[in-house]
C-alpha atoms as a PDB file:
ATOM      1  CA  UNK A   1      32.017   5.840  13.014  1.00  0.00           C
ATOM      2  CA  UNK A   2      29.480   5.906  16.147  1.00  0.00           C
ATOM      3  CA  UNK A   3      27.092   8.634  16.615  1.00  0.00           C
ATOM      4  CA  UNK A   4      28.989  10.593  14.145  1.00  0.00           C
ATOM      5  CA  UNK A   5      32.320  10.708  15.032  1.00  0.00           C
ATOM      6  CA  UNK A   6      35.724   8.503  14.707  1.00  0.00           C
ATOM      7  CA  UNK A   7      36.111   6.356  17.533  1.00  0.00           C
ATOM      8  CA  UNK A   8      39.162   4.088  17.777  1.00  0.00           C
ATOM      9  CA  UNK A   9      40.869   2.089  17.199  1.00  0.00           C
ATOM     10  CA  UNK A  10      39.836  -0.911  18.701  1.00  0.00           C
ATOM     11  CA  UNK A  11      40.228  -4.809  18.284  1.00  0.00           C
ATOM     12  CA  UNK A  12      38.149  -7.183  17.004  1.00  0.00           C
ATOM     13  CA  UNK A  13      36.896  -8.401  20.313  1.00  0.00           C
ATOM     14  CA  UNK A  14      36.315  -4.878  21.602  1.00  0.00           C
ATOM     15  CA  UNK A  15      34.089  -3.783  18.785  1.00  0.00           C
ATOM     16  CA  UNK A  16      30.766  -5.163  20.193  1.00  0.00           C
ATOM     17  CA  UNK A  17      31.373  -3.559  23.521  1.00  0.00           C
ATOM     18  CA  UNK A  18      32.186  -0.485  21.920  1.00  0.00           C
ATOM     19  CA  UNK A  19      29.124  -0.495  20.229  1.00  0.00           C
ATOM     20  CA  UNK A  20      29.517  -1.561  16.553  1.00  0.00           C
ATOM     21  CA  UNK A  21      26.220  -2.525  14.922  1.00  0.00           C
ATOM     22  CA  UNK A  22      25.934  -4.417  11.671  1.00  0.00           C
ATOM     23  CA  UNK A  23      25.095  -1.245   9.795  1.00  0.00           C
ATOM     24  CA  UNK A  24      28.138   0.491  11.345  1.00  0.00           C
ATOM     25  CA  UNK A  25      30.847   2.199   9.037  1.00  0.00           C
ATOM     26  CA  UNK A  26      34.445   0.943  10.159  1.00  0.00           C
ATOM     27  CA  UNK A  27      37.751   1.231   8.623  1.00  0.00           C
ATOM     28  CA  UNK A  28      41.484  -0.141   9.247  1.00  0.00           C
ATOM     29  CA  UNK A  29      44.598  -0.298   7.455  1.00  0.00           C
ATOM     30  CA  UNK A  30      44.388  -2.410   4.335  1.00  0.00           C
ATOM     31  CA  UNK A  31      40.511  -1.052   3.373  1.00  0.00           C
ATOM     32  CA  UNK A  32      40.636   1.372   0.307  1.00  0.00           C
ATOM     33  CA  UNK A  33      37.151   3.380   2.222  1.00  0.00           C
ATOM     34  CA  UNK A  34      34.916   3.281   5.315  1.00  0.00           C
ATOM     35  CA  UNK A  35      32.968   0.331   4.853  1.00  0.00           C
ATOM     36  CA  UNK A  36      29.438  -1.489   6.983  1.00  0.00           C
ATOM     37  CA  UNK A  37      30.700  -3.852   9.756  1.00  0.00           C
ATOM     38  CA  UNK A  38      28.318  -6.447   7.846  1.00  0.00           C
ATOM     39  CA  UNK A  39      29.924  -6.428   4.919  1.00  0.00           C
ATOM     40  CA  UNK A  40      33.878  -7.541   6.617  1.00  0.00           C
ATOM     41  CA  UNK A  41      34.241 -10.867   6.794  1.00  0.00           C
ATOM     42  CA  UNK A  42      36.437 -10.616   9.961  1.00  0.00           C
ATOM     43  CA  UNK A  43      33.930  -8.806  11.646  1.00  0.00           C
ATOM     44  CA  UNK A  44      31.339 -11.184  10.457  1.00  0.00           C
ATOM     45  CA  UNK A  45      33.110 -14.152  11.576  1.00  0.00           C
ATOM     46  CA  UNK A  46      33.531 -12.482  15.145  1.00  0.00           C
ATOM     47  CA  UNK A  47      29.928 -11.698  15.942  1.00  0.00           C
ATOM     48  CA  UNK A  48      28.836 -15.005  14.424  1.00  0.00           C
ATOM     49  CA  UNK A  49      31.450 -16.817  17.251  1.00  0.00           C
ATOM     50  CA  UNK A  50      29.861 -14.629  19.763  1.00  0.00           C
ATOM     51  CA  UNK A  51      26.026 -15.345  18.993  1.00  0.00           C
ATOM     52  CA  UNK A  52      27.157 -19.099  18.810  1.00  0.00           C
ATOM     53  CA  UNK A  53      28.882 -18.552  22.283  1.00  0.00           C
ATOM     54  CA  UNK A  54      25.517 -17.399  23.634  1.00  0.00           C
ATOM     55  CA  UNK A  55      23.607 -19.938  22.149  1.00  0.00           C
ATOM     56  CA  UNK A  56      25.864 -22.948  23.411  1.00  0.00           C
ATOM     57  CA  UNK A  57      27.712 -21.856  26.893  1.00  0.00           C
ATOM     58  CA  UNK A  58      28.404 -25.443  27.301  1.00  0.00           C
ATOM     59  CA  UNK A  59      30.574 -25.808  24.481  1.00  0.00           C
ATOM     60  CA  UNK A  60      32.968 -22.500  25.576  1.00  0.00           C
ATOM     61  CA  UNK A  61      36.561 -22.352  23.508  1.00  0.00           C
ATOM     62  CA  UNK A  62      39.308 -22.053  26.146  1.00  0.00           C
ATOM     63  CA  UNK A  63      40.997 -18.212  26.450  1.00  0.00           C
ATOM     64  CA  UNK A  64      44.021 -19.681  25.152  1.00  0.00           C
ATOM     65  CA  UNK A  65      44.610 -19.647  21.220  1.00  0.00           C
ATOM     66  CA  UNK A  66      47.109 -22.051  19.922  1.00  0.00           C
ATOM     67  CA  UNK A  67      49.957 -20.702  17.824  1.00  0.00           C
ATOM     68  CA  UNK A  68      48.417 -16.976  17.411  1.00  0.00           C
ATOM     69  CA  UNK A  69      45.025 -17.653  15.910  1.00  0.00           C
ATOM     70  CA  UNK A  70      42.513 -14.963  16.890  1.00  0.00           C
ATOM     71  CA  UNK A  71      40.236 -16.425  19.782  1.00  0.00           C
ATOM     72  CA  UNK A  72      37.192 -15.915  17.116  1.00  0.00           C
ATOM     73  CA  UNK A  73      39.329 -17.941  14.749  1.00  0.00           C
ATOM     74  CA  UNK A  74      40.282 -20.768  16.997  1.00  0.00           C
ATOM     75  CA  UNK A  75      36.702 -20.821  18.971  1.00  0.00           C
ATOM     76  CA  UNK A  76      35.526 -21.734  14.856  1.00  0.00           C
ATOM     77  CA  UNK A  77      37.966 -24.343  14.066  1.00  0.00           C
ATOM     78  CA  UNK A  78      37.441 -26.445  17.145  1.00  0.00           C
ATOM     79  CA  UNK A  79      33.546 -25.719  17.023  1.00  0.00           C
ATOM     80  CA  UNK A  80      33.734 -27.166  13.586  1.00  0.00           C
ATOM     81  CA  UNK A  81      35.885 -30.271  14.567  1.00  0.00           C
ATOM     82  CA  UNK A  82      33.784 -30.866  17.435  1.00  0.00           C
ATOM     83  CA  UNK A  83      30.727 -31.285  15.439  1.00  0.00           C
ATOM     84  CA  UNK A  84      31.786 -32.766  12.613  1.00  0.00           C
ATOM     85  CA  UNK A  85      35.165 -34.449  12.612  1.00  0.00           C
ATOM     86  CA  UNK A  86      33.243 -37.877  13.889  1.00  0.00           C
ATOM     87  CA  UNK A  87      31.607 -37.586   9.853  1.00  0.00           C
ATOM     88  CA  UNK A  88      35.116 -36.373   8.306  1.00  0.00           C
ATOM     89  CA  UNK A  89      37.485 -38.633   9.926  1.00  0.00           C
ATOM     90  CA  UNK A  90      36.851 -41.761   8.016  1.00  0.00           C
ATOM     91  CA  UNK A  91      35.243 -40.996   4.852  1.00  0.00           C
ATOM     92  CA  UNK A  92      36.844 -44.353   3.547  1.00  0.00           C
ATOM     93  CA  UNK A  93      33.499 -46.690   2.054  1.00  0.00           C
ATOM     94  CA  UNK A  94      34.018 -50.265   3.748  1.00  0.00           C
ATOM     95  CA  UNK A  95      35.304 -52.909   1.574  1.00  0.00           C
ATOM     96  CA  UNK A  96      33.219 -56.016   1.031  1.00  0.00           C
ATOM     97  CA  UNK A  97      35.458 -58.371   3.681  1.00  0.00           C
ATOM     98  CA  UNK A  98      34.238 -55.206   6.171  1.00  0.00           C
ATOM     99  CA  UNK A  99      30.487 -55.401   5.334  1.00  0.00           C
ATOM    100  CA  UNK A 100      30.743 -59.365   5.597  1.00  0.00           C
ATOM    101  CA  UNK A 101      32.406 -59.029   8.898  1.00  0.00           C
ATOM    102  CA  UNK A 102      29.894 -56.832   9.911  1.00  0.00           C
ATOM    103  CA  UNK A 103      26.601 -58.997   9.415  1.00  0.00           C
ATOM    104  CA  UNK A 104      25.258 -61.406  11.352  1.00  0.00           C
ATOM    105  CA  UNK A 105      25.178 -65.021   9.255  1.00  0.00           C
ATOM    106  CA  UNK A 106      24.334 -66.968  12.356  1.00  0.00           C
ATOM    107  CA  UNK A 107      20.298 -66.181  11.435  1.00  0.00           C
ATOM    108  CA  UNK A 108      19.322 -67.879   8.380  1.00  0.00           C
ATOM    109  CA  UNK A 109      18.783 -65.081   5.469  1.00  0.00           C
ATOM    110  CA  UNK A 110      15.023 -63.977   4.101  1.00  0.00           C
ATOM    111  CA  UNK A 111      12.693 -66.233   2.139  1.00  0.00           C
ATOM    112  CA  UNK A 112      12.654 -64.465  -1.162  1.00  0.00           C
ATOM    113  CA  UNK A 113      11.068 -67.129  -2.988  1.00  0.00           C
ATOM    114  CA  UNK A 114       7.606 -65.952  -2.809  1.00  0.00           C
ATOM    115  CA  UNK A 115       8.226 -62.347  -3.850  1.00  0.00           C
ATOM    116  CA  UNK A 116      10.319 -63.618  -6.595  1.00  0.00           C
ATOM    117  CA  UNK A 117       7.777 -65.900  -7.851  1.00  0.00           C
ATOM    118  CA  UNK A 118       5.386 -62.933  -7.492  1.00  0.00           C
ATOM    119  CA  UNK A 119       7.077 -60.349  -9.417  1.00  0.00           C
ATOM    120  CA  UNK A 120       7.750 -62.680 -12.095  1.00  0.00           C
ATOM    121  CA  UNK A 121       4.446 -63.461 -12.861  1.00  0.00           C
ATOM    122  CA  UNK A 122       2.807 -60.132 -12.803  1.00  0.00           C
ATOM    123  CA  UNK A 123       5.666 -58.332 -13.761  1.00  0.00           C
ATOM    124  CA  UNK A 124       8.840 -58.673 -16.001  1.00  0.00           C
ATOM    125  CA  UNK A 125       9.335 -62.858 -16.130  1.00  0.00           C
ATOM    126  CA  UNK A 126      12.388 -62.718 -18.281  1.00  0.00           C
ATOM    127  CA  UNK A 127      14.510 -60.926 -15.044  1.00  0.00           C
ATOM    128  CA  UNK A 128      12.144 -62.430 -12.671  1.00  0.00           C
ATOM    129  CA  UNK A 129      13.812 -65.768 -13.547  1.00  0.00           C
ATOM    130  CA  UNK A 130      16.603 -64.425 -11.823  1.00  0.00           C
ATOM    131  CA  UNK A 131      15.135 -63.686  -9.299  1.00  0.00           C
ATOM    132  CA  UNK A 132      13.534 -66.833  -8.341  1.00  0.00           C
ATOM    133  CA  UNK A 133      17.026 -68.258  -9.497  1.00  0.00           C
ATOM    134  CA  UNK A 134      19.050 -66.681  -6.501  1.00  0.00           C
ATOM    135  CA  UNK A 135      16.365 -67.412  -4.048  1.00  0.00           C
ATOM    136  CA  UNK A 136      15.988 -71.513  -4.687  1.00  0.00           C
ATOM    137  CA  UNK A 137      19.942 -70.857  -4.343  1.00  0.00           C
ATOM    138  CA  UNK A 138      19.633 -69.077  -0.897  1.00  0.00           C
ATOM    139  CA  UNK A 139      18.045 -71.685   0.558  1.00  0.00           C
ATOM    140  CA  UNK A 140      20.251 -74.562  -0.726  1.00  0.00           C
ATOM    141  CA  UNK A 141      23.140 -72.816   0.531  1.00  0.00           C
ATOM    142  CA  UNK A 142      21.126 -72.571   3.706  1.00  0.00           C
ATOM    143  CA  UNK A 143      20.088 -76.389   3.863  1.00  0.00           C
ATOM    144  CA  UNK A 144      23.785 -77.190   3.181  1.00  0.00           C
ATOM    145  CA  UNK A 145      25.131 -75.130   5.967  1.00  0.00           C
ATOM    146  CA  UNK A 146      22.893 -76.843   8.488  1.00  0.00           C
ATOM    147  CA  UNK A 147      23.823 -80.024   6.703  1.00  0.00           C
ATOM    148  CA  UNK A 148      27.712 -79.213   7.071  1.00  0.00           C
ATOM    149  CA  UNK A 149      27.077 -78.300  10.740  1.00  0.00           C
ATOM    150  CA  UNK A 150      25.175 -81.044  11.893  1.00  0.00           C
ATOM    151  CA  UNK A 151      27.048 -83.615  10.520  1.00  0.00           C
ATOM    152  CA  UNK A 152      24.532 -85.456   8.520  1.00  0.00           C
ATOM    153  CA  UNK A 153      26.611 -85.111   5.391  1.00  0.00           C
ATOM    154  CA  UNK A 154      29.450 -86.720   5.951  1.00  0.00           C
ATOM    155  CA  UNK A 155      31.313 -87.748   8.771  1.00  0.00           C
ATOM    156  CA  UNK A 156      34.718 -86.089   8.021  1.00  0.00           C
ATOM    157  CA  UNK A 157      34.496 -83.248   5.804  1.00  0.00           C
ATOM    158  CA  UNK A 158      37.493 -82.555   2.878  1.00  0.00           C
ATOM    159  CA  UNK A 159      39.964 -79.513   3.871  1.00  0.00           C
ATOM    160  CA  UNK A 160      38.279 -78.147   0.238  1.00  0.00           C
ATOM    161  CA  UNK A 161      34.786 -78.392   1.120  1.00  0.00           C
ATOM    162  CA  UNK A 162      33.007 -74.886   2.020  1.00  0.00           C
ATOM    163  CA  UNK A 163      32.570 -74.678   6.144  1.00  0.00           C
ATOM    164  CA  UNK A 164      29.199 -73.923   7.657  1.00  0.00           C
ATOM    165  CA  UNK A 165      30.220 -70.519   7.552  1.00  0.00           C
ATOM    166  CA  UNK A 166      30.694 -70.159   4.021  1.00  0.00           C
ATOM    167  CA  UNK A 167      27.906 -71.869   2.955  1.00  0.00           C
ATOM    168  CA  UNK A 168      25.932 -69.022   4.898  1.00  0.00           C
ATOM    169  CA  UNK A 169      27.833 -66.331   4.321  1.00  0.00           C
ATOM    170  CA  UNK A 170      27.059 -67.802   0.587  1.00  0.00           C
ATOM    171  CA  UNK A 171      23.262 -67.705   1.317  1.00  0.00           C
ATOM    172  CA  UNK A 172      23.321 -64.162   2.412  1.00  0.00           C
ATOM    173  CA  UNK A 173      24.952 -63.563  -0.565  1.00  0.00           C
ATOM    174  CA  UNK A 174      22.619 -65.250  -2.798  1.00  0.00           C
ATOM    175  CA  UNK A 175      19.693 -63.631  -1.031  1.00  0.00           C
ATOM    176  CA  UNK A 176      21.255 -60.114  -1.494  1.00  0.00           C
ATOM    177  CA  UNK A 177      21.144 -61.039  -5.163  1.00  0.00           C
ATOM    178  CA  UNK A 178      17.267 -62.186  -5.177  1.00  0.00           C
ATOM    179  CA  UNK A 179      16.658 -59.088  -3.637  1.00  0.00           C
ATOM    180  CA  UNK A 180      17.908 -56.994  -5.856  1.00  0.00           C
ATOM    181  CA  UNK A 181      16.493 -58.828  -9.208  1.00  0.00           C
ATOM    182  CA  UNK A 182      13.138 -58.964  -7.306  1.00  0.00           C
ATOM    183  CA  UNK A 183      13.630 -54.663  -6.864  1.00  0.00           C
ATOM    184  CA  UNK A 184      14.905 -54.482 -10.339  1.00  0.00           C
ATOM    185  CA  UNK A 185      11.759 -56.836 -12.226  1.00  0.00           C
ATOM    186  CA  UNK A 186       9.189 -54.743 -10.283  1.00  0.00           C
ATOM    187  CA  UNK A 187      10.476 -51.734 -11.222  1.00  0.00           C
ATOM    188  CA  UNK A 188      10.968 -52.508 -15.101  1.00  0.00           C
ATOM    189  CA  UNK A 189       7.570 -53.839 -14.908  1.00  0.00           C
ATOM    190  CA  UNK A 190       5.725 -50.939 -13.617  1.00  0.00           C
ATOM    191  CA  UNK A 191       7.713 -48.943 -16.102  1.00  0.00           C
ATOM    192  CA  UNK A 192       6.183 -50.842 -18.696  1.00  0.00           C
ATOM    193  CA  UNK A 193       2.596 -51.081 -17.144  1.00  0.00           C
ATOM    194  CA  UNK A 194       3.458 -47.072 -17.475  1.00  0.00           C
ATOM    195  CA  UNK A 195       4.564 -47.186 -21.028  1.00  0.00           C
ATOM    196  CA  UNK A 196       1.246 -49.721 -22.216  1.00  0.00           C
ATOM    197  CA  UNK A 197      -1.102 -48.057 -20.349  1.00  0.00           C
ATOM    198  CA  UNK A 198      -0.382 -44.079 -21.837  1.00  0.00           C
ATOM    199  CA  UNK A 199      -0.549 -45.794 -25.069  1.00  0.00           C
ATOM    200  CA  UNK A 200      -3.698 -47.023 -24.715  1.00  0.00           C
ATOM    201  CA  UNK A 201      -4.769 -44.172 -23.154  1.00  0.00           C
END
């Protein structure tokens, strides 16, 4: 219904030329009464591909439809993929061998000593313990894979000894550790500090 009177029928992608509005009353087979163009989803869908069709010209859906999907239908599903399928494609987490692969164990890992020793005495000693534990670790690991690389340890090295590579791939590891007990003791402890001061409060 425009200006009062029936007009049609028309297709989806003639509507906006013929002068549908959002607040329009339209009807076709399958609707039980005259209904607002806003309130069909078809219609909806179509004048949302067209704004988004004026907003991006660069990213124009080709006139072609694959398989007899509506142009509005088709210019959606490839917008969609083309802005998210790099996000939806692999949604697979990496498994530990992957995350290994993927860092660099050629730079020696971070001192955590310090903050370890830190947090343990102001905070929470009975985790900070751990935390100093896998730091002193971190750089053993870190002494032994210059050791193992250098030579200075032995002059032919046992086909069951660690390589230089593990032994820093097993100082990354340890410092990962640190790092998390360090996180973990200066969080309980402020928890605490929380807890004792309220109370006396």
């Amino acid at each position: 219904m425009i200006d009062g009177e029936r007009r049609g029928p028309y297709e989806l992608n003639q509507l906006a030329e013929a002068g549908v509005r959002p607040s329009t009353y339209v009807w076709c087979k399958g609707m039980s009464d005259w209904e607002k163009a806003e309130d069909v989803a078809d219609i909806c869908r179509m004048f949302r591909g067209r704004l988004y069709d004026l907003l991006h010209p660069n990213m124009s859906v080709p006139n072609q439809p694959s398989q007899g999907v509506k142009p509005e239908a088709a210019g959606e599903s490839q917008r969609s993929i083309s802005r998210f399928d790099h996000i939806l494609q692999d949604t697979r987490l990496p498994s530990i061998e992957e995350i290994d692969a993927r860092q660099d164990i050629s730079r020696p890992p971070a001192n955590m000593l310090l903050p370890a020793i830190l947090v343990t005495l102001l905070f929470f000693p009975p985790l900070g313990i751990f935390a100093i534990y896998f730091a002193v670790a971190s750089k053993r690991c870190w002494v032994k894979a210059n050791e193992a690389q250098s030579g200075t340890e032995m002059k032919t090295t046992p086909k069951d000894m660690p390589s230089t590579d593990d032994w820093r791939r097993l100082a990354h590891e340890y410092c990962r550790a640190a790092k998390m007990w360090t996180g973990i003791t200066f969080f309980i402890g402020l928890i605490l500090y929380g807890f004792l001061f309220s109370k006396i409060l």
